[in-house]
PDB file of N, CA and C in Angstrom:
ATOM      1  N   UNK A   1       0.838  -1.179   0.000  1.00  0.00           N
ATOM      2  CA  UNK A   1       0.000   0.000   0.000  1.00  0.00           C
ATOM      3  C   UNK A   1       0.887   1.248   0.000  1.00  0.00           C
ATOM      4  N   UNK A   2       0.249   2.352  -0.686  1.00  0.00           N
ATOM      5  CA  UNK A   2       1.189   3.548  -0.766  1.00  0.00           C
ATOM      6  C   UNK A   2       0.609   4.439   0.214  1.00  0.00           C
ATOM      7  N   UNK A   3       1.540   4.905   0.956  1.00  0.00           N
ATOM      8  CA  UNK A   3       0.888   5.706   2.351  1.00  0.00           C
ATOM      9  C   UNK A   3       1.562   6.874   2.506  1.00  0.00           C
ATOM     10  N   UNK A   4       0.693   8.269   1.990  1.00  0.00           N
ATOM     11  CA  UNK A   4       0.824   9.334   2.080  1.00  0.00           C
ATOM     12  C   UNK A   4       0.670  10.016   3.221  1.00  0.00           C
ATOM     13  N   UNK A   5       1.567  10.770   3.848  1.00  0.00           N
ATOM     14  CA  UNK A   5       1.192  11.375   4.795  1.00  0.00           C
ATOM     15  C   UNK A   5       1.868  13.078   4.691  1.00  0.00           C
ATOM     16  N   UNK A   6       0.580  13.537   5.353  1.00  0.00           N
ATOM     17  CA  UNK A   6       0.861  15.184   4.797  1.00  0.00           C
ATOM     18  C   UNK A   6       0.707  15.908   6.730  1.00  0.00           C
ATOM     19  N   UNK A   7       1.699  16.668   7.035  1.00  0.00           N
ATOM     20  CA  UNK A   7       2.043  17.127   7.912  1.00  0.00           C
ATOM     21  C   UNK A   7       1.363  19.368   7.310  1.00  0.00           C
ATOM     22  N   UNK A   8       0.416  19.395   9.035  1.00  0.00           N
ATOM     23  CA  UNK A   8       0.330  20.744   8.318  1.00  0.00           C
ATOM     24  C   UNK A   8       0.268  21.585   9.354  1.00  0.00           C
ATOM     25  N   UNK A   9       0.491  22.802   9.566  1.00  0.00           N
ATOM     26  CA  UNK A   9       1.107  23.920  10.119  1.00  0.00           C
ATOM     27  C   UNK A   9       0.033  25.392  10.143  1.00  0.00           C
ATOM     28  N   UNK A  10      -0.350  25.664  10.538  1.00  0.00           N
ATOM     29  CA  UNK A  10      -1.517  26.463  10.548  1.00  0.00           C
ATOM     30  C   UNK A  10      -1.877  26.621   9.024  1.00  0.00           C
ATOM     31  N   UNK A  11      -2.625  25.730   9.153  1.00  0.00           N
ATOM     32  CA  UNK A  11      -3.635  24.888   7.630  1.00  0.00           C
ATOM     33  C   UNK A  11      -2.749  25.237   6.545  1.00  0.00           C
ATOM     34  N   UNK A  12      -1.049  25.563   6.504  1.00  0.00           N
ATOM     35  CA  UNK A  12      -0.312  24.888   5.646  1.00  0.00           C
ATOM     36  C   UNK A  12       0.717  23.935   5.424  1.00  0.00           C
ATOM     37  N   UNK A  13       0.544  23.637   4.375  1.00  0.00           N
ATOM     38  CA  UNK A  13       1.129  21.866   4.000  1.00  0.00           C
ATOM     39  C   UNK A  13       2.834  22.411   4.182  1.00  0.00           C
ATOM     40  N   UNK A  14       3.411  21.697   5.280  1.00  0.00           N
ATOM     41  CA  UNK A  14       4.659  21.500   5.804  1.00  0.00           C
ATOM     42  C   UNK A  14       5.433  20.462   4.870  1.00  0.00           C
ATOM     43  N   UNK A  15       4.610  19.866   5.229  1.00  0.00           N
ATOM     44  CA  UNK A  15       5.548  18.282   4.355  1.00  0.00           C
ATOM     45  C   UNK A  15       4.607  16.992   3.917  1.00  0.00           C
ATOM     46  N   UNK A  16       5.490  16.706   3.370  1.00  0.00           N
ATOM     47  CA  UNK A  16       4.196  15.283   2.492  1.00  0.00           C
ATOM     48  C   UNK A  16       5.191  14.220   2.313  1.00  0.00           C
ATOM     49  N   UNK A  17       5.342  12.961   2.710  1.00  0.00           N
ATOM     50  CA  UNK A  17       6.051  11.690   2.707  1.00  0.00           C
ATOM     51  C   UNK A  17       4.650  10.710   1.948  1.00  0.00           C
ATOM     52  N   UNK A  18       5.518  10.451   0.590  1.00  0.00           N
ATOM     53  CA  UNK A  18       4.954   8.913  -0.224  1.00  0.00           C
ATOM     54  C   UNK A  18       6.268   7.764  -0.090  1.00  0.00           C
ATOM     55  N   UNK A  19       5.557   6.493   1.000  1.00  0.00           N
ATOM     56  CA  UNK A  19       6.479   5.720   1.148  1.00  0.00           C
ATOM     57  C   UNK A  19       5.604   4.205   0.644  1.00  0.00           C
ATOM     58  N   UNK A  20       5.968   3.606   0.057  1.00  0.00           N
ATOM     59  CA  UNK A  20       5.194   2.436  -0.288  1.00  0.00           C
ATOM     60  C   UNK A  20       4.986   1.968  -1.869  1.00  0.00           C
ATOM     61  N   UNK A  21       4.838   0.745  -1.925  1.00  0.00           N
ATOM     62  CA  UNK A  21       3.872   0.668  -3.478  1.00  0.00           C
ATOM     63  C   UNK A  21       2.686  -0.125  -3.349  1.00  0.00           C
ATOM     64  N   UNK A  22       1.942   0.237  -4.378  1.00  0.00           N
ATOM     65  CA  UNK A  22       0.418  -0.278  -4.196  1.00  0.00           C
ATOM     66  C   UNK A  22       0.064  -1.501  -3.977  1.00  0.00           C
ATOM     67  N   UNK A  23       0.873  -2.590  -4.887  1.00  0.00           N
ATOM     68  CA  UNK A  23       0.604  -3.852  -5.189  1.00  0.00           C
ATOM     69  C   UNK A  23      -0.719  -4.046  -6.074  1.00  0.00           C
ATOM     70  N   UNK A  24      -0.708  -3.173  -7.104  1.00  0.00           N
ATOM     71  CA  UNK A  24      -2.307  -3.300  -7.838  1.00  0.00           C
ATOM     72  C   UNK A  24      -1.717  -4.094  -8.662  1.00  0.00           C
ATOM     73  N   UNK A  25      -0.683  -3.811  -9.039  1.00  0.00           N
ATOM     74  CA  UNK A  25       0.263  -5.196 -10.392  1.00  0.00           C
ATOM     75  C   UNK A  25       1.796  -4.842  -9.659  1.00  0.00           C
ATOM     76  N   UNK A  26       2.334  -5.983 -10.837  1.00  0.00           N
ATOM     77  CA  UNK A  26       3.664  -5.895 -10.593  1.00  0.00           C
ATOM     78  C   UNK A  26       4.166  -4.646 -11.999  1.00  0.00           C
ATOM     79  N   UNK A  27       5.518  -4.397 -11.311  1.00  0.00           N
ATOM     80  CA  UNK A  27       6.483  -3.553 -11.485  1.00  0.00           C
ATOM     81  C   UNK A  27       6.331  -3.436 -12.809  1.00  0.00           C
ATOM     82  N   UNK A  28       6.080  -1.927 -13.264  1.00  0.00           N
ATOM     83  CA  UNK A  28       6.232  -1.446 -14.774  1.00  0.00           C
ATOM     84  C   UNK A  28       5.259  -1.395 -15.362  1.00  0.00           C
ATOM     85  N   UNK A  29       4.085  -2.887 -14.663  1.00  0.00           N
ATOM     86  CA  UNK A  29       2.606  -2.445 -14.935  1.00  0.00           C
ATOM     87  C   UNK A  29       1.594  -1.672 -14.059  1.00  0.00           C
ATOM     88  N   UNK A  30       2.153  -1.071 -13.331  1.00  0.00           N
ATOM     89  CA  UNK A  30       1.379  -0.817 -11.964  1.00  0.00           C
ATOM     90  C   UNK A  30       0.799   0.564 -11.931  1.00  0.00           C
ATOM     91  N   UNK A  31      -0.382   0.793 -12.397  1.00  0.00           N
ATOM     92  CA  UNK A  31      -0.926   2.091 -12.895  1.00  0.00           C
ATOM     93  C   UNK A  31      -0.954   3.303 -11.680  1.00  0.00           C
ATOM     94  N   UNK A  32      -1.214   2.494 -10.604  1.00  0.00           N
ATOM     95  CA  UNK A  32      -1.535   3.345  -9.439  1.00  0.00           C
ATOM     96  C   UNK A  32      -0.481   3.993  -9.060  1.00  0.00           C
ATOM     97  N   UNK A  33       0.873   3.087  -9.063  1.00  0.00           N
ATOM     98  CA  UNK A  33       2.039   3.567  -8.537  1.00  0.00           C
ATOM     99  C   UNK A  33       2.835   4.690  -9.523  1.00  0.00           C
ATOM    100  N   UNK A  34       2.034   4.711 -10.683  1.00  0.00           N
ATOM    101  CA  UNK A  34       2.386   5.262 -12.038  1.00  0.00           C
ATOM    102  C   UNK A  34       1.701   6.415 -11.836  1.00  0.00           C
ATOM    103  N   UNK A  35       0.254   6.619 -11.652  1.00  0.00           N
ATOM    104  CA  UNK A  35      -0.156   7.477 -11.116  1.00  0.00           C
ATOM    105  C   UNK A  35       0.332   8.990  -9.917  1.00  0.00           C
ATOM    106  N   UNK A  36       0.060   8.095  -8.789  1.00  0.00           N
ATOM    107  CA  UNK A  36       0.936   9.117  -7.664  1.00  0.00           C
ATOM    108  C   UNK A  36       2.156   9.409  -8.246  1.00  0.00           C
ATOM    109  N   UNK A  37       3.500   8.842  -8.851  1.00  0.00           N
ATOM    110  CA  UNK A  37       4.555   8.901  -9.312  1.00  0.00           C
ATOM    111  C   UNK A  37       4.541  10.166  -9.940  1.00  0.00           C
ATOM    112  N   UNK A  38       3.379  10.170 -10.760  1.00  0.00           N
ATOM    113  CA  UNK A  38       3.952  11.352 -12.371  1.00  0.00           C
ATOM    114  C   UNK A  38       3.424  12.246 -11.346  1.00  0.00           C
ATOM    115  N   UNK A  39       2.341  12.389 -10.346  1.00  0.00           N
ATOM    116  CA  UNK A  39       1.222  13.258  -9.801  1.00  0.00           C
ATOM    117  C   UNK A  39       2.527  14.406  -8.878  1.00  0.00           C
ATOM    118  N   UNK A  40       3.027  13.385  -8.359  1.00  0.00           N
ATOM    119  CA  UNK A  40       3.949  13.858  -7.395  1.00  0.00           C
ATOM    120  C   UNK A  40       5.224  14.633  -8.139  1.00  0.00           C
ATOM    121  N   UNK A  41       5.747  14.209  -8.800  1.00  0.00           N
ATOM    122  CA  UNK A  41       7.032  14.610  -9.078  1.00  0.00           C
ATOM    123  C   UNK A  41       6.568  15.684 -10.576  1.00  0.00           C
ATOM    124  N   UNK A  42       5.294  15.886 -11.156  1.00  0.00           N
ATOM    125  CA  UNK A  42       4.973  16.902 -12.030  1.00  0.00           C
ATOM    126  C   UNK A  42       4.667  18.118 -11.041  1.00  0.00           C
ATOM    127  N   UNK A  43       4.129  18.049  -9.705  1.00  0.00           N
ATOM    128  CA  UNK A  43       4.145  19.119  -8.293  1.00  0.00           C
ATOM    129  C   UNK A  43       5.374  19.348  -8.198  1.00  0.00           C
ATOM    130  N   UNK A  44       6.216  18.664  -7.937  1.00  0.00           N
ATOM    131  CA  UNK A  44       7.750  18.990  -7.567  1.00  0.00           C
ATOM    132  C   UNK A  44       8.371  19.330  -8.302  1.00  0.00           C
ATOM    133  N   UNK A  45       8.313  19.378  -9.797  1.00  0.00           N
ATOM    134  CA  UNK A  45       8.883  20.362 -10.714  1.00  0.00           C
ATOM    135  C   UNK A  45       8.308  21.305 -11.011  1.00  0.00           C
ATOM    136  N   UNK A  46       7.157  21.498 -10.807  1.00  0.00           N
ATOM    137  CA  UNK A  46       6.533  22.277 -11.272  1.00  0.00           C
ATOM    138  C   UNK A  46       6.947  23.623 -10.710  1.00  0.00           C
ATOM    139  N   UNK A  47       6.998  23.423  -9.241  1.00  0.00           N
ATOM    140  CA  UNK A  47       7.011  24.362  -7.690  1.00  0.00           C
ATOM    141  C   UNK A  47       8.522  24.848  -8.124  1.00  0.00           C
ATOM    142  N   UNK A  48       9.782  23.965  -8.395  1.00  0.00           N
ATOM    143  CA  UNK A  48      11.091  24.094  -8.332  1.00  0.00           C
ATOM    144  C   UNK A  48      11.617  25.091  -9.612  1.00  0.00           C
ATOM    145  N   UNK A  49      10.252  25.028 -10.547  1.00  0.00           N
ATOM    146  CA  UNK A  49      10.775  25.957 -11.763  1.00  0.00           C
ATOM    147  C   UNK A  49      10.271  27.188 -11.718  1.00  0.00           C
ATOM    148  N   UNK A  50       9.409  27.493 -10.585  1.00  0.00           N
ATOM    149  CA  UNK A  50       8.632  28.499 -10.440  1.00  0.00           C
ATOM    150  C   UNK A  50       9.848  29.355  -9.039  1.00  0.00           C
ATOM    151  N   UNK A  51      10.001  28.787  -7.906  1.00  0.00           N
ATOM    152  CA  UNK A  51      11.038  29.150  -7.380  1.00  0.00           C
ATOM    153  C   UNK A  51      11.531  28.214  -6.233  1.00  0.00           C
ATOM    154  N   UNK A  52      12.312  28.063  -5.351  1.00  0.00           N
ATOM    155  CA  UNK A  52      12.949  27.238  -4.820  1.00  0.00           C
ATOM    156  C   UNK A  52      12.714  27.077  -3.504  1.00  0.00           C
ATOM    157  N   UNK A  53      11.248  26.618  -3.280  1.00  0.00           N
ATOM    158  CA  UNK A  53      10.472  26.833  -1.783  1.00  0.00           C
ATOM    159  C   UNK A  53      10.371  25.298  -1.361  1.00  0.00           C
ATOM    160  N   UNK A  54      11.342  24.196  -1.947  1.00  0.00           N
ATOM    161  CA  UNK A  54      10.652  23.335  -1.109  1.00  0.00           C
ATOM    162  C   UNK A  54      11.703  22.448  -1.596  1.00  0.00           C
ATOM    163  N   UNK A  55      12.268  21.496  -0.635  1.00  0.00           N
ATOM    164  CA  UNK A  55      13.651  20.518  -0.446  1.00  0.00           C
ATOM    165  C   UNK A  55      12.749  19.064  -1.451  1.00  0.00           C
ATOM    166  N   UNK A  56      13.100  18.566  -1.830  1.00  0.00           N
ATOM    167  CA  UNK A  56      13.143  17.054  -1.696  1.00  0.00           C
ATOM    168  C   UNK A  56      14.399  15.413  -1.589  1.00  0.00           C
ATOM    169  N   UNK A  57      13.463  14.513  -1.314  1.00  0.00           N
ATOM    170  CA  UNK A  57      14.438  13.384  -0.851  1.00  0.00           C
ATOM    171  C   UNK A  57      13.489  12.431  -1.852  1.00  0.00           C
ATOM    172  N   UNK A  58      14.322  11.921  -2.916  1.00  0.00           N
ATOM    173  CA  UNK A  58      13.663  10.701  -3.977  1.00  0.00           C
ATOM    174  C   UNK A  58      14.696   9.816  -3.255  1.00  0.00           C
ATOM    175  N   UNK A  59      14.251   8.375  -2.761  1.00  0.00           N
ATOM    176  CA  UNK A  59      15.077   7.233  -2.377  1.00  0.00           C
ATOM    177  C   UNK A  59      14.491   6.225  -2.557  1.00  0.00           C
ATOM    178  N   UNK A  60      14.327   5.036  -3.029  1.00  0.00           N
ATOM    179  CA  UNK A  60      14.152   3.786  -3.239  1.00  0.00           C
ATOM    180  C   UNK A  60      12.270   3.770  -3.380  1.00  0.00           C
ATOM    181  N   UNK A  61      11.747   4.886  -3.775  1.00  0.00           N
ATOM    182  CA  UNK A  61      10.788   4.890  -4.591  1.00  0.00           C
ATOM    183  C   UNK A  61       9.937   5.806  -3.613  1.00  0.00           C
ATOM    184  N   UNK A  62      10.763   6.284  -2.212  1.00  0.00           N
ATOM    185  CA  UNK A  62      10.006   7.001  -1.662  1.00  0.00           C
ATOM    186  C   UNK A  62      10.229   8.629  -1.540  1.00  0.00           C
ATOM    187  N   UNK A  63       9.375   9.457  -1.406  1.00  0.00           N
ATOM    188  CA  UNK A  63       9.630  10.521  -1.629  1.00  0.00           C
ATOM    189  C   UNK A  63       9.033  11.447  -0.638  1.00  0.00           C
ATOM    190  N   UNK A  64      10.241  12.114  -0.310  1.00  0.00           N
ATOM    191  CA  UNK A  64       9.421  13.280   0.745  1.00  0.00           C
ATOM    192  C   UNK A  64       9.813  14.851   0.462  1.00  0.00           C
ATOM    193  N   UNK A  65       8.442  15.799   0.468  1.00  0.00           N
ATOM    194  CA  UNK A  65       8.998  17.295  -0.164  1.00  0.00           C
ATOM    195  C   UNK A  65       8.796  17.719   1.685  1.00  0.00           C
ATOM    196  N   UNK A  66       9.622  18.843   1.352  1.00  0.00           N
ATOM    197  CA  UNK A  66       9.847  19.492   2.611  1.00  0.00           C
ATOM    198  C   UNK A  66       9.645  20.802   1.986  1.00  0.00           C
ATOM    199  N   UNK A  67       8.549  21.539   2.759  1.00  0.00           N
ATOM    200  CA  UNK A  67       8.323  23.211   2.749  1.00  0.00           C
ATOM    201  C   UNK A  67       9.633  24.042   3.000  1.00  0.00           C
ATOM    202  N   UNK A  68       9.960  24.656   2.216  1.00  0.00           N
ATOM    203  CA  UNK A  68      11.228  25.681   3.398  1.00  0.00           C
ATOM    204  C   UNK A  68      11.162  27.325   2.882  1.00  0.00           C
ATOM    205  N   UNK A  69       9.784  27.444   2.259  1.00  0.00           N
ATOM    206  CA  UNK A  69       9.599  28.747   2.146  1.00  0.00           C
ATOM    207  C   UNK A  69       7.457  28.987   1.944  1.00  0.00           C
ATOM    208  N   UNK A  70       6.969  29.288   3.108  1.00  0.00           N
ATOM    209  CA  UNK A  70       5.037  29.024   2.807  1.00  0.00           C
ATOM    210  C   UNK A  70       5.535  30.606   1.650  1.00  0.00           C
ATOM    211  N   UNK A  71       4.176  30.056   0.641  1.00  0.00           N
ATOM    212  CA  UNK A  71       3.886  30.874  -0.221  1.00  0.00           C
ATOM    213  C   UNK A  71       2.615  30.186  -0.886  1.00  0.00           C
ATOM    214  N   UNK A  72       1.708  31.582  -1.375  1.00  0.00           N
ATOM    215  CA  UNK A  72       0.674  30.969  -1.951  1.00  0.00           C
ATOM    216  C   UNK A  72       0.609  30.090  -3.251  1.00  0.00           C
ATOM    217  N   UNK A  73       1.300  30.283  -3.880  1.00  0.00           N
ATOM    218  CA  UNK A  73       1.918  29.142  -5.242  1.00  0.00           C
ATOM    219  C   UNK A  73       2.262  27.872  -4.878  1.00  0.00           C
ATOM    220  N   UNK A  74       3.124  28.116  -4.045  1.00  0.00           N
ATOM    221  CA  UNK A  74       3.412  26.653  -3.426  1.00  0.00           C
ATOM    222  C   UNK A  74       2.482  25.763  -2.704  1.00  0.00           C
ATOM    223  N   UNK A  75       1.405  26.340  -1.775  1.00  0.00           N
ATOM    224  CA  UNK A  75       0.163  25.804  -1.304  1.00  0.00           C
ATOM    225  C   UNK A  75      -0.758  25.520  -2.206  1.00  0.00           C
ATOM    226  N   UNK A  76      -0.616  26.154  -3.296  1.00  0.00           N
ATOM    227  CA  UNK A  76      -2.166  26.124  -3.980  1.00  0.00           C
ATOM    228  C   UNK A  76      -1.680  24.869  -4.889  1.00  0.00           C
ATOM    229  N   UNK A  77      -0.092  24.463  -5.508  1.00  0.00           N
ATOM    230  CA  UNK A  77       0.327  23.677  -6.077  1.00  0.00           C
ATOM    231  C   UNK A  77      -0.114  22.291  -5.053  1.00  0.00           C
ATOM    232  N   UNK A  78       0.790  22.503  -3.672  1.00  0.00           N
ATOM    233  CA  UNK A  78       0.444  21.041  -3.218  1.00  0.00           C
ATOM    234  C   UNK A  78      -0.966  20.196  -2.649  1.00  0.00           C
ATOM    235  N   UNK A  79      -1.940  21.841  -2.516  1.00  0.00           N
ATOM    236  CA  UNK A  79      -3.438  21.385  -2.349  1.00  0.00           C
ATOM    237  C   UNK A  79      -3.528  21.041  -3.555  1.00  0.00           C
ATOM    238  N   UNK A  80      -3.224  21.298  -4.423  1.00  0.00           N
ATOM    239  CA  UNK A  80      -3.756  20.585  -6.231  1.00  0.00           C
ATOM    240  C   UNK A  80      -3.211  18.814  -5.727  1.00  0.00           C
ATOM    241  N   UNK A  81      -1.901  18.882  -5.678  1.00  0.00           N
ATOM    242  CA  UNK A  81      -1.854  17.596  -5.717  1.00  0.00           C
ATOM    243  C   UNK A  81      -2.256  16.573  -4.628  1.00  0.00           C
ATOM    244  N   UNK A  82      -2.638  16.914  -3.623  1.00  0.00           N
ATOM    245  CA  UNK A  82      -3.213  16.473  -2.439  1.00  0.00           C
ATOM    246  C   UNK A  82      -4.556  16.376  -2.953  1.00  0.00           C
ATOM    247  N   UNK A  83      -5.209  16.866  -3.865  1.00  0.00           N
ATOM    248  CA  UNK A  83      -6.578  16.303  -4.323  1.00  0.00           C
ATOM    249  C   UNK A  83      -6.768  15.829  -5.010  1.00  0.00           C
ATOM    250  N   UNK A  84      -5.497  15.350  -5.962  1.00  0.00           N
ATOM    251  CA  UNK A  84      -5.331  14.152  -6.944  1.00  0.00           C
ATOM    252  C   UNK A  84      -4.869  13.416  -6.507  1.00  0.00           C
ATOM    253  N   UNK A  85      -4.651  13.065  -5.320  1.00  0.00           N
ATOM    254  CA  UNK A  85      -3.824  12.364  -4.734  1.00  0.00           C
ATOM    255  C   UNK A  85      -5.245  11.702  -4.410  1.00  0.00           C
ATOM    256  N   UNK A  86      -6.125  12.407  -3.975  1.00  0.00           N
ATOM    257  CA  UNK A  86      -7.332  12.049  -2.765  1.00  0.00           C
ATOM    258  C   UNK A  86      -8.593  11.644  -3.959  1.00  0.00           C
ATOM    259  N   UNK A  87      -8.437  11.873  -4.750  1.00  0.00           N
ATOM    260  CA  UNK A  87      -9.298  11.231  -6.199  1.00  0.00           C
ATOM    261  C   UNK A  87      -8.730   9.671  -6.472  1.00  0.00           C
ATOM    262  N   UNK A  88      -7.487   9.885  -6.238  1.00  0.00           N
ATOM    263  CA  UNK A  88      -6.520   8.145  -6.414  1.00  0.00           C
ATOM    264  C   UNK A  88      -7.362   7.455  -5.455  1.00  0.00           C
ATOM    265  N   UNK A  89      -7.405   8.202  -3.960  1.00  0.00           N
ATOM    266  CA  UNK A  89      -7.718   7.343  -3.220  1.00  0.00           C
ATOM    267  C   UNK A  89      -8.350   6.914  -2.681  1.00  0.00           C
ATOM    268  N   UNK A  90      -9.628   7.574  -3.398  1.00  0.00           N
ATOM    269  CA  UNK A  90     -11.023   6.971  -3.360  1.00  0.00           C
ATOM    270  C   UNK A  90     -11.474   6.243  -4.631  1.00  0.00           C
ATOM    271  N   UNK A  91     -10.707   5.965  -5.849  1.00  0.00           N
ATOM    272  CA  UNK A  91     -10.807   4.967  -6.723  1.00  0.00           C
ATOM    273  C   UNK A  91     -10.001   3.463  -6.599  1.00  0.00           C
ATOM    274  N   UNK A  92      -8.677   3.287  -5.974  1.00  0.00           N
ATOM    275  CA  UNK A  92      -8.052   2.390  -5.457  1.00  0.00           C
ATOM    276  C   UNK A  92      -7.747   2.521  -3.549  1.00  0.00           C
ATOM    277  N   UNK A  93      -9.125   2.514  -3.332  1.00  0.00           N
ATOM    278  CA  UNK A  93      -8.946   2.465  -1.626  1.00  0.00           C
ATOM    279  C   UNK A  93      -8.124   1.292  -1.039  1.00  0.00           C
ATOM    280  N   UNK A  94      -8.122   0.272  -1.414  1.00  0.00           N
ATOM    281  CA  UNK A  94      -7.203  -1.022  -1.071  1.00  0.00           C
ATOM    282  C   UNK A  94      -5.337  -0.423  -1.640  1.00  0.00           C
ATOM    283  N   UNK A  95      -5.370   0.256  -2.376  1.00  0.00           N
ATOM    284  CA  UNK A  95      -4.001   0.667  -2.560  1.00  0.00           C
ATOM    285  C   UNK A  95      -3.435   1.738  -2.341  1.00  0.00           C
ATOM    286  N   UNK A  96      -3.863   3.075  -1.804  1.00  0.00           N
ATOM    287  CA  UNK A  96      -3.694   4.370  -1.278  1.00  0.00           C
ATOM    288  C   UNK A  96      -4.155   4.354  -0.008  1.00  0.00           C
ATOM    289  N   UNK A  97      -3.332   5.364   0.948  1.00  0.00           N
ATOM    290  CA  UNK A  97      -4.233   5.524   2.397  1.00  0.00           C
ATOM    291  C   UNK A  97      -2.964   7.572   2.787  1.00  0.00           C
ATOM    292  N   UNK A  98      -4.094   7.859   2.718  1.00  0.00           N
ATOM    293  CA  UNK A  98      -4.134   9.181   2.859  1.00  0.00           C
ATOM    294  C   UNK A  98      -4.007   9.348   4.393  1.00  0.00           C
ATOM    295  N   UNK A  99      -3.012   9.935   4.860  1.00  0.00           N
ATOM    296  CA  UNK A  99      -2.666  10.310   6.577  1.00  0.00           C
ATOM    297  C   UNK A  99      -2.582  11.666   6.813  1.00  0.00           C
TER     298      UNK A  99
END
């Protein structure tokens, strides 16, 4: 299961850790994990080309962004993806769990 967890700070998003894979298929076919994947890391470039408000750690498929500057671009980016995230995870509830 892929288990998101989003840390927040007077109702803004601090940090967000995706650690896990779904197990909906195996490796390369695995839509869900393909999913969050592009969801996540099209937020994290997106934010990084716009300006340089937020750290990340990609490691063995897990990924955690770290806030290090609140701004409204940057919130309104990771509430975007926190609700595609939350659309995933009410279509594959056995393979997402939102924290």
């Amino acid at each position: 299961m892929i288990k998101i967890r989003i840390l927040k700070e007077d109702n803004n998003i601090k940090k967000i850790s995706i650690t896990g894979h779904s197990g909906y298929e195996e490796a390369g076919k695995d839509i869900v994990c393909a999913a969050v994947s592009s969801t996540a890391i099209t937020t994290v470039n997106n934010i990084l080309s716009l300006d340089k408000t937020i750290d990340y750690i990609e490691s063995n498929g897990s990924l955690i962004i770290v806030v290090t500057k609140t701004d409204k671009v940057t919130q309104k980016l990771l509430n975007n993806m926190v609700s595609m995230l939350s659309e995933l995870e009410n279509d594959y509830k056995k393979y997402i769990q939102i924290i």
